[in-house]
C-alpha atoms as a PDB file:
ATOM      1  CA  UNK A   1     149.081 107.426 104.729  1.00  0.00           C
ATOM      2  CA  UNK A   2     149.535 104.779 102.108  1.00  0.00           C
ATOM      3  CA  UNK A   3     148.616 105.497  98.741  1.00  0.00           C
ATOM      4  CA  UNK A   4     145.880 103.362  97.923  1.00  0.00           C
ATOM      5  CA  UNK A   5     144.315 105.564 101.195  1.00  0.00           C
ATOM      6  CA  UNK A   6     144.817 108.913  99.882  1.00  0.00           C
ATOM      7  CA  UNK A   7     143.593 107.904  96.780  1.00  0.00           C
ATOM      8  CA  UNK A   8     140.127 106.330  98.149  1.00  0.00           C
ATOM      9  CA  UNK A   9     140.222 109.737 100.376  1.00  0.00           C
ATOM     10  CA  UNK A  10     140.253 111.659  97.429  1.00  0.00           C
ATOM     11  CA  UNK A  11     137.478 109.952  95.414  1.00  0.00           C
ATOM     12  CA  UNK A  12     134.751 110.150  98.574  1.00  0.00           C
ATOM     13  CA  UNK A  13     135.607 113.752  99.714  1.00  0.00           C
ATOM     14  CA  UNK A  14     137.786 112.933 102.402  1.00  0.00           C
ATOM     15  CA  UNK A  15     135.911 110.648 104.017  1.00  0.00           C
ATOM     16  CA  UNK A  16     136.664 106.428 104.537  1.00  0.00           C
ATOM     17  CA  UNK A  17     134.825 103.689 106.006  1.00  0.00           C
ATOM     18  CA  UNK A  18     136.781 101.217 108.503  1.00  0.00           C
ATOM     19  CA  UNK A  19     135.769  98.395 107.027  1.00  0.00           C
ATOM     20  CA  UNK A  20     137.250  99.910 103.575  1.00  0.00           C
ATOM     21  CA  UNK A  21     140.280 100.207 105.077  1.00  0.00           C
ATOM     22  CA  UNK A  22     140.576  96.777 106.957  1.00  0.00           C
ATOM     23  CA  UNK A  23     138.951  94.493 104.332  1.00  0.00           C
ATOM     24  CA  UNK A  24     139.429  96.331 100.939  1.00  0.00           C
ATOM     25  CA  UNK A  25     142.614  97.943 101.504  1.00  0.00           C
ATOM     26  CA  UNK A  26     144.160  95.954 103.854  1.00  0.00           C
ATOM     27  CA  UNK A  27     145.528  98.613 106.852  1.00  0.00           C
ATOM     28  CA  UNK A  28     146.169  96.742 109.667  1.00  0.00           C
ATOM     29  CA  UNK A  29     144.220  97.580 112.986  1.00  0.00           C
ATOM     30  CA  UNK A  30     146.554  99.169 114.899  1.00  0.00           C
ATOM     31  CA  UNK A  31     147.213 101.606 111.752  1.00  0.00           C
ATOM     32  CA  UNK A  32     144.208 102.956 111.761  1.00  0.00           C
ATOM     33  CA  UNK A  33     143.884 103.349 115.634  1.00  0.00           C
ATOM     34  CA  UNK A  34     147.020 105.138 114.907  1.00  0.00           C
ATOM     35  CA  UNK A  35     145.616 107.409 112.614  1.00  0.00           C
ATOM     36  CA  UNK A  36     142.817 107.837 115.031  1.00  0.00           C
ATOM     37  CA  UNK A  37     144.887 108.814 117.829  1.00  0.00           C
ATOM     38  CA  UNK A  38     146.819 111.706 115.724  1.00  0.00           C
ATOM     39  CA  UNK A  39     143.242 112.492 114.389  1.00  0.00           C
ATOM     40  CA  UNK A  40     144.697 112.273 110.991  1.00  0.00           C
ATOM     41  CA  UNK A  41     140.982 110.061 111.274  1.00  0.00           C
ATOM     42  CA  UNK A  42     138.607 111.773 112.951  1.00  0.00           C
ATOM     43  CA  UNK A  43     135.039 109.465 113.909  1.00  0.00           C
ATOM     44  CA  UNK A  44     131.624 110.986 112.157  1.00  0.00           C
ATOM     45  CA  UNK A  45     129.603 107.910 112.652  1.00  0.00           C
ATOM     46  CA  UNK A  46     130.685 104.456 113.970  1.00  0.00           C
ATOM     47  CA  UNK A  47     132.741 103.073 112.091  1.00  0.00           C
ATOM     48  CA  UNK A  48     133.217 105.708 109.612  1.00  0.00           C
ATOM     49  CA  UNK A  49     135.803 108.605 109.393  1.00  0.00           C
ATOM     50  CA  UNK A  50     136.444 111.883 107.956  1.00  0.00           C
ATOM     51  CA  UNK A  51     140.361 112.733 107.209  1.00  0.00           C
ATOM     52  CA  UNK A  52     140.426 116.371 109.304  1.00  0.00           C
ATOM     53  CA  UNK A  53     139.086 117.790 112.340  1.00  0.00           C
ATOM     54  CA  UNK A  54     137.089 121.460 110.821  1.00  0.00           C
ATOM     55  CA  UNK A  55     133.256 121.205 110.116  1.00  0.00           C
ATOM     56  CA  UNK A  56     131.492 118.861 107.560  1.00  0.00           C
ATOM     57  CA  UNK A  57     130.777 119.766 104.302  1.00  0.00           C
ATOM     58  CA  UNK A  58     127.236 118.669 103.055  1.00  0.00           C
ATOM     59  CA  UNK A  59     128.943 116.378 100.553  1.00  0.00           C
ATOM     60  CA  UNK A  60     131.202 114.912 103.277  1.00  0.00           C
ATOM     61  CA  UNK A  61     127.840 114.293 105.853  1.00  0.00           C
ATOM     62  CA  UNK A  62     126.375 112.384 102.502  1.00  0.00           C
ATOM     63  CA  UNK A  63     129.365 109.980 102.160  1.00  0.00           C
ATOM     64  CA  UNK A  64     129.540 109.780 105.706  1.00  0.00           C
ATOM     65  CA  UNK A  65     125.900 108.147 106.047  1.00  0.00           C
ATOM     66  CA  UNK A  66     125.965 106.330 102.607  1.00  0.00           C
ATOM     67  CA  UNK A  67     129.017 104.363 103.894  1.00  0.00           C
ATOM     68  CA  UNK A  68     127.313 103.982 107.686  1.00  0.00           C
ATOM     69  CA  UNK A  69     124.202 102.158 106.122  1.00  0.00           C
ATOM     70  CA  UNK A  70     126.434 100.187 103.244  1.00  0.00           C
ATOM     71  CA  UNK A  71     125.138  99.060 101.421  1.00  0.00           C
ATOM     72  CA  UNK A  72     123.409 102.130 100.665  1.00  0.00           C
ATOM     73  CA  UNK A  73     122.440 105.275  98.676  1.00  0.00           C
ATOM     74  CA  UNK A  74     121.341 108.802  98.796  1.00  0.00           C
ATOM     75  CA  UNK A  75     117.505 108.657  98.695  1.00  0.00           C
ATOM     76  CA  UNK A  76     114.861 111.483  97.761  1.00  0.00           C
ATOM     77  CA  UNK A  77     115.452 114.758  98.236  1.00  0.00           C
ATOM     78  CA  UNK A  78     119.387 114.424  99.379  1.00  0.00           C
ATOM     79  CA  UNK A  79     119.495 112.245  95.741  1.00  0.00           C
ATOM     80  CA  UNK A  80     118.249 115.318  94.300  1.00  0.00           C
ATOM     81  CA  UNK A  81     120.670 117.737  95.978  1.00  0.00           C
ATOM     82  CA  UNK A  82     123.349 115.492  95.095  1.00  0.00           C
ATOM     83  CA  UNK A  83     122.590 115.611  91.594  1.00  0.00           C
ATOM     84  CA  UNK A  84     121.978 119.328  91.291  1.00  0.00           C
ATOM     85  CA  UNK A  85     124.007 120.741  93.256  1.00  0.00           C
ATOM     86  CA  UNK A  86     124.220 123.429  95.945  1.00  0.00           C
ATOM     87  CA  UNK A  87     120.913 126.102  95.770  1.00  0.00           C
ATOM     88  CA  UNK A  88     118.273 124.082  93.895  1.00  0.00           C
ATOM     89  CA  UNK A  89     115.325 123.862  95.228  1.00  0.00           C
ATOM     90  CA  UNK A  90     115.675 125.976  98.194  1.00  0.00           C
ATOM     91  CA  UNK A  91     117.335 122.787  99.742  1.00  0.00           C
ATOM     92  CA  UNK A  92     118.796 123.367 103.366  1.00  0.00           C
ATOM     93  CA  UNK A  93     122.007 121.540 103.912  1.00  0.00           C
ATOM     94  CA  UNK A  94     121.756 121.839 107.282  1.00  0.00           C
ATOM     95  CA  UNK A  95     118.902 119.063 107.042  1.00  0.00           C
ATOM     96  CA  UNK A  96     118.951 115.878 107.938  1.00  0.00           C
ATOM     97  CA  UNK A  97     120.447 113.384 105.126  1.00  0.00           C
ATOM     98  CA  UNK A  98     118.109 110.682 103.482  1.00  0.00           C
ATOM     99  CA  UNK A  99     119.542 107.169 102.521  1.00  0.00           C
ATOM    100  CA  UNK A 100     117.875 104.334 101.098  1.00  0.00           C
ATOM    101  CA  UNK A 101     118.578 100.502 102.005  1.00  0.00           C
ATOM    102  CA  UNK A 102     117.121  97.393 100.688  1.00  0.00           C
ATOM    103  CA  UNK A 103     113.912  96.224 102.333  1.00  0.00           C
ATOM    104  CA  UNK A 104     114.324  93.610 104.359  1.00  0.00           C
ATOM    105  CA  UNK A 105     117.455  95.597 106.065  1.00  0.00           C
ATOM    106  CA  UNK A 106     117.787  96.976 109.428  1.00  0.00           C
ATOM    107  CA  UNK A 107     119.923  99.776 109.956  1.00  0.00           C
ATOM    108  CA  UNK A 108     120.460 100.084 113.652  1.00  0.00           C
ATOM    109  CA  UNK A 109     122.220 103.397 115.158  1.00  0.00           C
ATOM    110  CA  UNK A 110     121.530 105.701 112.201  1.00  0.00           C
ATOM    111  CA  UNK A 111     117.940 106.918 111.995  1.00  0.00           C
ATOM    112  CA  UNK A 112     118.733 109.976 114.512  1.00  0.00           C
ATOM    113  CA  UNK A 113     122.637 109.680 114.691  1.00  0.00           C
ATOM    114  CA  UNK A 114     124.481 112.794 112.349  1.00  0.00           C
ATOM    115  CA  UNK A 115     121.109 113.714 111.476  1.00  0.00           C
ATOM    116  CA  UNK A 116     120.452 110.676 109.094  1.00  0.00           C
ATOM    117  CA  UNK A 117     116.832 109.165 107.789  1.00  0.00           C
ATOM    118  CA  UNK A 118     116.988 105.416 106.947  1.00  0.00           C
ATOM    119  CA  UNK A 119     114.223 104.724 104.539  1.00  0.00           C
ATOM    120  CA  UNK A 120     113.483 100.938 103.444  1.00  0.00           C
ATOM    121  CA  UNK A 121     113.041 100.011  99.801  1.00  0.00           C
ATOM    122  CA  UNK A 122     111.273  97.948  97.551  1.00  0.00           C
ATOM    123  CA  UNK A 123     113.311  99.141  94.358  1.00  0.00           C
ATOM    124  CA  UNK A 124     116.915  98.928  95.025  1.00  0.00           C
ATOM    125  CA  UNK A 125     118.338  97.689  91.933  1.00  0.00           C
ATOM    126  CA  UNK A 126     119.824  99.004  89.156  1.00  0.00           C
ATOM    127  CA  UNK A 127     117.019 100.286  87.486  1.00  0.00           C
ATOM    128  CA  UNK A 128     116.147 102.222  90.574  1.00  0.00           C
ATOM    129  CA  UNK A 129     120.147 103.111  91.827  1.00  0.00           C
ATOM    130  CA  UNK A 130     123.076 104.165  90.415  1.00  0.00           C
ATOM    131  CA  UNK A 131     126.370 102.962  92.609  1.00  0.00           C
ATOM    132  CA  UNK A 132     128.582 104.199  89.775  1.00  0.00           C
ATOM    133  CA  UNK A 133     127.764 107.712  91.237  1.00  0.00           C
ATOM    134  CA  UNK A 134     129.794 109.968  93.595  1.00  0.00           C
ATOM    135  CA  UNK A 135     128.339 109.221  96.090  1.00  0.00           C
ATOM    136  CA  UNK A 136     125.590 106.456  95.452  1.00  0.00           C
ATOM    137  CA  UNK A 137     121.802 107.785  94.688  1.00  0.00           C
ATOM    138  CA  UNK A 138     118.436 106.754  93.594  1.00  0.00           C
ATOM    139  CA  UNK A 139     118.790 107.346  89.674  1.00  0.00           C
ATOM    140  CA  UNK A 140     116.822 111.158  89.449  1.00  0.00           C
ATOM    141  CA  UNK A 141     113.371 109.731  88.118  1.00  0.00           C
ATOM    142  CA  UNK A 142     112.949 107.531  91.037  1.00  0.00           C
ATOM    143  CA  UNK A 143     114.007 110.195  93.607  1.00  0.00           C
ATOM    144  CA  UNK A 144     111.972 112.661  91.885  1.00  0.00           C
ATOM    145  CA  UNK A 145     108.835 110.805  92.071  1.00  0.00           C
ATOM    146  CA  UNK A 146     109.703 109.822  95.426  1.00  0.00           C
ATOM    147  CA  UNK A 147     110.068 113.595  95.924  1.00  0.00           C
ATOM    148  CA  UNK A 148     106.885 114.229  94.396  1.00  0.00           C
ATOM    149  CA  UNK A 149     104.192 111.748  95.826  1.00  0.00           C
ATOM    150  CA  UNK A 150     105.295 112.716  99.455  1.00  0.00           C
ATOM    151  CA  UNK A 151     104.384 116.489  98.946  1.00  0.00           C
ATOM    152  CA  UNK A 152     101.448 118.035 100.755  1.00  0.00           C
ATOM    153  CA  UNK A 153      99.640 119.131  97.505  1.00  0.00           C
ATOM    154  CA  UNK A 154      99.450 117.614  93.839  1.00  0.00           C
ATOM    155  CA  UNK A 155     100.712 120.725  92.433  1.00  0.00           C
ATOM    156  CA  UNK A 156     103.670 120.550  94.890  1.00  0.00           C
ATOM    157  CA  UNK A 157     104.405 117.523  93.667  1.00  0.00           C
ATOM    158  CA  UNK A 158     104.353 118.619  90.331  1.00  0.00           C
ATOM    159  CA  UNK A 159     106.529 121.291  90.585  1.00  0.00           C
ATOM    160  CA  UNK A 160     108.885 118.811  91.713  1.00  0.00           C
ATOM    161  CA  UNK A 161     108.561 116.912  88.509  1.00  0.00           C
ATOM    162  CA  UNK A 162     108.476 119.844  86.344  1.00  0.00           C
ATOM    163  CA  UNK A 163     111.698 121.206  87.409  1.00  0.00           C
ATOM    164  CA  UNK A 164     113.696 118.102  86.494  1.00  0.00           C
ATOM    165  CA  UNK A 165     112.308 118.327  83.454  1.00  0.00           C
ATOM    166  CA  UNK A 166     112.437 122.447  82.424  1.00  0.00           C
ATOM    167  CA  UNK A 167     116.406 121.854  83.786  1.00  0.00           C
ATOM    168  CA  UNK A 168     116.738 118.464  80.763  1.00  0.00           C
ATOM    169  CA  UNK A 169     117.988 116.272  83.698  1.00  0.00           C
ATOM    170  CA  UNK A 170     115.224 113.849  82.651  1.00  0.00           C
ATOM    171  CA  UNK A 171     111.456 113.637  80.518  1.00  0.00           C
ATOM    172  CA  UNK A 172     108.171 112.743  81.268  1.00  0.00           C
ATOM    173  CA  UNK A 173     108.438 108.940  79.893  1.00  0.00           C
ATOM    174  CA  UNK A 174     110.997 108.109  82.247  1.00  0.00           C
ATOM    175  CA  UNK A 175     109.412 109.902  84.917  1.00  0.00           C
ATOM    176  CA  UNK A 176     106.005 107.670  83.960  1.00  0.00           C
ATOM    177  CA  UNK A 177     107.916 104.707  83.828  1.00  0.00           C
ATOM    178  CA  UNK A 178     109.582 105.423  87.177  1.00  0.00           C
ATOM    179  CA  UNK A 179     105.933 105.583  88.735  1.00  0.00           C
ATOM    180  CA  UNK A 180     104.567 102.693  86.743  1.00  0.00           C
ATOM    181  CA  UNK A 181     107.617 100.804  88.839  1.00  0.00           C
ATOM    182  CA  UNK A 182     106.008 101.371  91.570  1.00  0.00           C
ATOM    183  CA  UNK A 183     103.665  99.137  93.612  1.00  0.00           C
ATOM    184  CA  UNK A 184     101.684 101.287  95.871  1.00  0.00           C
ATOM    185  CA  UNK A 185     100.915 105.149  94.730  1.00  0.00           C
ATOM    186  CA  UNK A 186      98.044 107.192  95.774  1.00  0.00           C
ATOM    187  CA  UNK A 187      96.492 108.739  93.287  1.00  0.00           C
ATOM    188  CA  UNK A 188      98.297 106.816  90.234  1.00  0.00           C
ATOM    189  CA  UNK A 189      95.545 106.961  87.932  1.00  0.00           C
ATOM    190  CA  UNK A 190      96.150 111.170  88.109  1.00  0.00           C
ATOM    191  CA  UNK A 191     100.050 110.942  88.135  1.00  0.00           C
ATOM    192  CA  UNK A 192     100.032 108.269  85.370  1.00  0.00           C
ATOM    193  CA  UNK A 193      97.660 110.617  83.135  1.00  0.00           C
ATOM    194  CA  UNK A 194      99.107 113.789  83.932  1.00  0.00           C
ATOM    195  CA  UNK A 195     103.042 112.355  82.801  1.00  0.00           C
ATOM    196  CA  UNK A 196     101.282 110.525  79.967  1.00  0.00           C
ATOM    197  CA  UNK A 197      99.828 113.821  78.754  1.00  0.00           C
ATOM    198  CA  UNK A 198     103.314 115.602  78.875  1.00  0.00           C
ATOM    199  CA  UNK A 199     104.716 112.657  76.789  1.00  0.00           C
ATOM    200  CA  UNK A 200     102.101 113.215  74.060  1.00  0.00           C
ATOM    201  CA  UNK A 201     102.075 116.709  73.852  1.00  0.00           C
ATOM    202  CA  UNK A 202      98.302 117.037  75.095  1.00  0.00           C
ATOM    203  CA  UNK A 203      96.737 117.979  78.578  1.00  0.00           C
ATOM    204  CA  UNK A 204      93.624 115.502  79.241  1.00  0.00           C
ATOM    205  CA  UNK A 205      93.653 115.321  82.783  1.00  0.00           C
ATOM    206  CA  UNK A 206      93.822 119.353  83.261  1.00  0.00           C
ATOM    207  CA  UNK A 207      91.099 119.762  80.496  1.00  0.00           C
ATOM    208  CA  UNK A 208      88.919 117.168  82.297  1.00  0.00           C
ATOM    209  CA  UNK A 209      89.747 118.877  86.348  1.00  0.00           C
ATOM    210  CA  UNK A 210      88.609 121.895  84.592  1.00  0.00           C
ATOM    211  CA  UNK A 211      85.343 120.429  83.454  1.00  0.00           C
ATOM    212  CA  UNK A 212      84.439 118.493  86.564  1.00  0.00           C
ATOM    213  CA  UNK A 213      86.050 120.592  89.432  1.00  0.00           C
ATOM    214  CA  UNK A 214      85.547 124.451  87.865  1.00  0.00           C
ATOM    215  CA  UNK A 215      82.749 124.253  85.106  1.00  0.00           C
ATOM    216  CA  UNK A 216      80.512 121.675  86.622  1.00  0.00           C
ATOM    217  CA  UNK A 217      81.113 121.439  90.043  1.00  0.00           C
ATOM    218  CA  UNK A 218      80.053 125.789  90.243  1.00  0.00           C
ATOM    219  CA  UNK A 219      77.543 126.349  87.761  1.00  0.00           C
ATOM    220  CA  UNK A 220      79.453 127.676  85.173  1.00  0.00           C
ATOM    221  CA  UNK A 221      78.256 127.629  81.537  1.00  0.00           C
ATOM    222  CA  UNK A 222      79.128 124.113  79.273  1.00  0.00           C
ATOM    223  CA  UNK A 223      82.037 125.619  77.296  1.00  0.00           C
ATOM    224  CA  UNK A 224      82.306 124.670  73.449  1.00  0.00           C
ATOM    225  CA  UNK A 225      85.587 122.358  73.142  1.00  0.00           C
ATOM    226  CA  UNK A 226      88.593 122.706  71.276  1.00  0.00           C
ATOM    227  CA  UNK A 227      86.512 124.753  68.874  1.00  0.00           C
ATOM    228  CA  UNK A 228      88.599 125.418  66.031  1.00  0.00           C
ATOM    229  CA  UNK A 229      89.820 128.452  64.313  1.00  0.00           C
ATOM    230  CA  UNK A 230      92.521 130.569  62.473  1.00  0.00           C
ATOM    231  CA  UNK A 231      94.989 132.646  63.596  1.00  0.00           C
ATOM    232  CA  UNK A 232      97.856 134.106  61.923  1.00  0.00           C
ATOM    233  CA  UNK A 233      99.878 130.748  63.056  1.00  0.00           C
ATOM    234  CA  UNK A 234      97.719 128.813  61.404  1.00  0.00           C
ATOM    235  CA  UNK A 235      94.709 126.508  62.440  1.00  0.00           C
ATOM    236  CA  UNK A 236      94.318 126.786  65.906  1.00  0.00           C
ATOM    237  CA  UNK A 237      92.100 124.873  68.618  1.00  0.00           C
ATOM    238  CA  UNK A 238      90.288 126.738  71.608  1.00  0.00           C
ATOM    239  CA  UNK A 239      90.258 124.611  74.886  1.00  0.00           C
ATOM    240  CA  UNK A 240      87.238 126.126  76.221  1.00  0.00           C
ATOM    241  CA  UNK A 241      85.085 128.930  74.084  1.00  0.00           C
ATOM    242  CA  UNK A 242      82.774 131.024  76.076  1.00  0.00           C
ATOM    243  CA  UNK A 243      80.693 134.029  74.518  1.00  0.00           C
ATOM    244  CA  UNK A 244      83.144 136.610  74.468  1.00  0.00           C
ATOM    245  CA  UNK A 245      85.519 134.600  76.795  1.00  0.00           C
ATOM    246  CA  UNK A 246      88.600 131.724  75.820  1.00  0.00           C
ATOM    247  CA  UNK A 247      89.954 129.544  78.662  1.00  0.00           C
ATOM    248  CA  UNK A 248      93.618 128.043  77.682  1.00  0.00           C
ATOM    249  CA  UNK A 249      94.130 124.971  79.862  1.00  0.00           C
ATOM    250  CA  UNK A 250      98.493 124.704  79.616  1.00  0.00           C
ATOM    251  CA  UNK A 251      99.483 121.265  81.561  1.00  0.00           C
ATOM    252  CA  UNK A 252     103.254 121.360  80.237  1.00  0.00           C
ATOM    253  CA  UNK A 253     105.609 120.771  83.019  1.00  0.00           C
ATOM    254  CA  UNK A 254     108.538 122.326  81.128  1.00  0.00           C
ATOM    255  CA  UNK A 255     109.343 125.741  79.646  1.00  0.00           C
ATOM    256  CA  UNK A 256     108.033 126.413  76.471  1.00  0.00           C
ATOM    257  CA  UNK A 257     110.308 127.679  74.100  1.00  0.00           C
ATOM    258  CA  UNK A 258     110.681 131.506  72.939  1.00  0.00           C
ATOM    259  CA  UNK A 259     108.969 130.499  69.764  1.00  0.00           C
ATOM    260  CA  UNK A 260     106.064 128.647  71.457  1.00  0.00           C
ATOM    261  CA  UNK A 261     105.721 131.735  74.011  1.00  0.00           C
ATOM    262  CA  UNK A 262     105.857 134.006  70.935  1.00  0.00           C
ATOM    263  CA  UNK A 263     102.736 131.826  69.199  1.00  0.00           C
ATOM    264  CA  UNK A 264     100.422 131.678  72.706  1.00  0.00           C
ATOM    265  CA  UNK A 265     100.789 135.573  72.572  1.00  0.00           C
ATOM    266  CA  UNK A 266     100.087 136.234  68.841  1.00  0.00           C
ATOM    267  CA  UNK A 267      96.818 133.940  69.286  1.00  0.00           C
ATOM    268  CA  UNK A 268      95.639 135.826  71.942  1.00  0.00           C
ATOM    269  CA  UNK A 269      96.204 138.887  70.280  1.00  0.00           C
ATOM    270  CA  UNK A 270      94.560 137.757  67.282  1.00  0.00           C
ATOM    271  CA  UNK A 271      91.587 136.884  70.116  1.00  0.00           C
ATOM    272  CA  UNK A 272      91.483 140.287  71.749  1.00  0.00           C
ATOM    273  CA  UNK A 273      91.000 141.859  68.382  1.00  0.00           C
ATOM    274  CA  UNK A 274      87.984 139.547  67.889  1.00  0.00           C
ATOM    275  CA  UNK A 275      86.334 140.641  70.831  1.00  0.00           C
ATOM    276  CA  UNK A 276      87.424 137.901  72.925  1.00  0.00           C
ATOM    277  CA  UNK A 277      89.886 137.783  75.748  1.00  0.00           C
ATOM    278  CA  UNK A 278      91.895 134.520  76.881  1.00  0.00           C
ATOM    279  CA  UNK A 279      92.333 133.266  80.382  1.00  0.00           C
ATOM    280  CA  UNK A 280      95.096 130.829  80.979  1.00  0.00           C
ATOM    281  CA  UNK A 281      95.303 128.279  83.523  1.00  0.00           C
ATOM    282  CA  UNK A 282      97.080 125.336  84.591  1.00  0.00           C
ATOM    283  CA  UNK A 283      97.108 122.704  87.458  1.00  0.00           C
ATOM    284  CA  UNK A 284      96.946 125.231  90.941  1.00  0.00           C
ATOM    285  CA  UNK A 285      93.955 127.453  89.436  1.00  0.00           C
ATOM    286  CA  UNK A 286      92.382 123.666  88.321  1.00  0.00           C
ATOM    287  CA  UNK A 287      93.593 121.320  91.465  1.00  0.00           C
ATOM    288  CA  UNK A 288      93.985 123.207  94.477  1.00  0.00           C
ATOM    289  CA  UNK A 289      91.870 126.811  93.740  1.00  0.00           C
ATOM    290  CA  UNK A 290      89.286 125.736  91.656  1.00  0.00           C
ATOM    291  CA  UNK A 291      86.799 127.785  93.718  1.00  0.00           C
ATOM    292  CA  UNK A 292      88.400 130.218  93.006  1.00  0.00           C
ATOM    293  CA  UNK A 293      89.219 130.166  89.958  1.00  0.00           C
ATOM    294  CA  UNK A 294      85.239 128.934  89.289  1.00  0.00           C
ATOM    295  CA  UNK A 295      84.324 132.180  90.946  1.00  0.00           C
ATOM    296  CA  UNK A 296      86.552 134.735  88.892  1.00  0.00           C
ATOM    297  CA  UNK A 297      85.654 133.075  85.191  1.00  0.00           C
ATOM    298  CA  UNK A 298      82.063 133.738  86.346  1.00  0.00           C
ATOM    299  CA  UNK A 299      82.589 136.794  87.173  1.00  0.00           C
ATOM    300  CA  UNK A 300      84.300 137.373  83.564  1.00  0.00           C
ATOM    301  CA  UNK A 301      81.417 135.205  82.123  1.00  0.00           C
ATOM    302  CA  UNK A 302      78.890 138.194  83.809  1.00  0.00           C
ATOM    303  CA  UNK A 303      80.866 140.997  82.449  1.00  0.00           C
ATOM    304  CA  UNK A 304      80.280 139.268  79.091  1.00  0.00           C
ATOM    305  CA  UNK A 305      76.187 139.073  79.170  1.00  0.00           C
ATOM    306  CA  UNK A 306      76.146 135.647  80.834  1.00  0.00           C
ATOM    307  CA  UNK A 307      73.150 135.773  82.823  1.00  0.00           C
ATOM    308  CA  UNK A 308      73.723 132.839  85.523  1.00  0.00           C
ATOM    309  CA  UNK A 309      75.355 133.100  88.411  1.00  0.00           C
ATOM    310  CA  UNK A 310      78.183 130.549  90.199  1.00  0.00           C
ATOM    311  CA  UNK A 311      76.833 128.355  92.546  1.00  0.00           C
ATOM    312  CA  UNK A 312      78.856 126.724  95.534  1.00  0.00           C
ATOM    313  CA  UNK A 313      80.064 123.229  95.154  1.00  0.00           C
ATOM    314  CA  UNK A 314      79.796 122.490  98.712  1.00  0.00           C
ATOM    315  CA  UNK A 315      79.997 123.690 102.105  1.00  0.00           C
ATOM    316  CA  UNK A 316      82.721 126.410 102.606  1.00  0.00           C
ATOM    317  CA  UNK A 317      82.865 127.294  98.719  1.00  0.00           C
ATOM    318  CA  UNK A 318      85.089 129.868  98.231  1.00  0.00           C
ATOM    319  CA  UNK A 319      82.832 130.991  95.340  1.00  0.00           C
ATOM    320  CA  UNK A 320      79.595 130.740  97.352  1.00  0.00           C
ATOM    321  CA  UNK A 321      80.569 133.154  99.661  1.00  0.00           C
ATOM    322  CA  UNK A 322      82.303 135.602  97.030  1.00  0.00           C
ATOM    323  CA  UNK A 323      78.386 135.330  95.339  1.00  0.00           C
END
């Protein structure tokens, strides 16, 4: 093969469009029937081929669609993949591959062909994509949140976000301005707060879930907020102060550092000794067990002299029928 060929070969894993070929490299027709023939080409969609005849790798199946669908790029989860690698995120290569495509495209032949999703977009400029990337992708904020809003639980979702940010591929603001992009989110009010309180340091939307869907919603006894105090790090402020009984509310998607870790423990030691243990929750005890969660912090709130009892918040309360 000519040069120029190999070369192109070599910068998308082996694998070439035929209208690269015809109409950016200039191989005649017959050339590349040639090629064909001797399977030094060998088809993986129409139109597009893969330079040897053993299995594809997952990298391989990613050009292969990207160039089917051209213009196109890698789109949610397969952006992800492609930007993290192999064995993140328990992703299964064996999957089907998602690609994105402007909106007012139709892709014909592709949506079940090679095991290939076509999804339509809105955003598909370069704000949202990055073509200078091997191969193309939704830049990682937009894929992430893309990632996120399609999961079947908030906190699944953020998981999703909080991994690309405990790994430094990306933080919160961008992630919030991704969303903000966006025309049509369910829920936006809670995603915009929640990355808005990760920006600032400060966990609003948790503290407020807590209130409405654990506190209030079950019974429980009105907590005294961020009631201040001292600890050996300093001046320190209680989320929620109960007799006997402190309820940490951590909404940081990211890992905290050894030092931070090191401070959370010496303030709850410095609790303990004061007669007062701490419970610590964050957005699956708040969100998607808050029952539950209502249920056991009454139960703590009982050992401790409260004399109340948690009451259901509806039909099928998981702490109604604990009571």
């Amino acid at each position: 093969m000519p040069a120029p060929v190999l070369a192109l070969l070599a910068d998308q894993d082996s694998v070439v469009a035929r209208s690269q070929l015809l109409d950016d490299l200039g191989a005649p027709a017959w050339q590349v029937r040639r090629w064909l023939a001797r399977q030094a080409l060998v088809v993986v969609h129409p139109g597009v081929y893969v330079a040897h005849t053993g299995p594809l790798t997952w990298q391989q199946r990613a050009w292969a669609a990207v160039l089917h669908a051209r213009p196109a790029v890698l789109h949610g989860i397969s952006a992800l993949r492609a930007a993290e690698g192999p064995g993140r995120r328990g992703h299964d290569d064996a999957g089907p591959l998602h690609v994105a495509v402007e909106r007012d495209r139709v892709v014909r032949g592709l949506r079940t062909a090679g095991g290939v999703v076509v999804h339509r977009v809105a955003r598909f400029d370069d704000d949202a994509v990055q073509w200078n990337r091997r191969p193309p992708r939704q830049r990682y904020e937009e894929a992430s949140v893309e990632v996120a809003l399609r999961c079947a639980s908030r906190t699944d979702g953020l998981a999703v976000l909080a991994a690309g940010v405990q790994a430094r591929r990306t933080v919160a603001a961008k992630l919030a301005d991704a969303l903000q992009a966006r025309r049509r989110v369910r829920d936006r009010a809670f995603w915009v707060g929640v990355l808005r309180d990760v920006a600032d340091g400060a966990c609003s939307v948790l503290e407020q879930a807590y209130v409405d869907r654990v506190e209030r919603a079950h019974g429980l006894p009105a907590a005294e907020r961020q009631q201040r105090g001292t600890s050996r790090c300093g001046v320190v402020y209680r989320d929620n102060a109960y007799e006997g009984l402190l309820v940490e509310l951590d909404g940081r998607l990211h890992h905290d550092t050894t030092r931070q870790r090191d401070a959370d423990m010496e303030r709850d030691l410095d609790s303990l000794v004061e007669g007062r243990a701490t419970v610590r929750l964050s957005y699956g005890q708040v969100l998607d067990r808050g029952c539950a969660t209502a249920q056991r912090i009454g139960a703590l709130l009982v050992q401790r002299g409260w004399e109340g009892a948690v009451t259901p918040c509806g039909a099928g309360c998981v702490a109604a029928r604990a009571a």
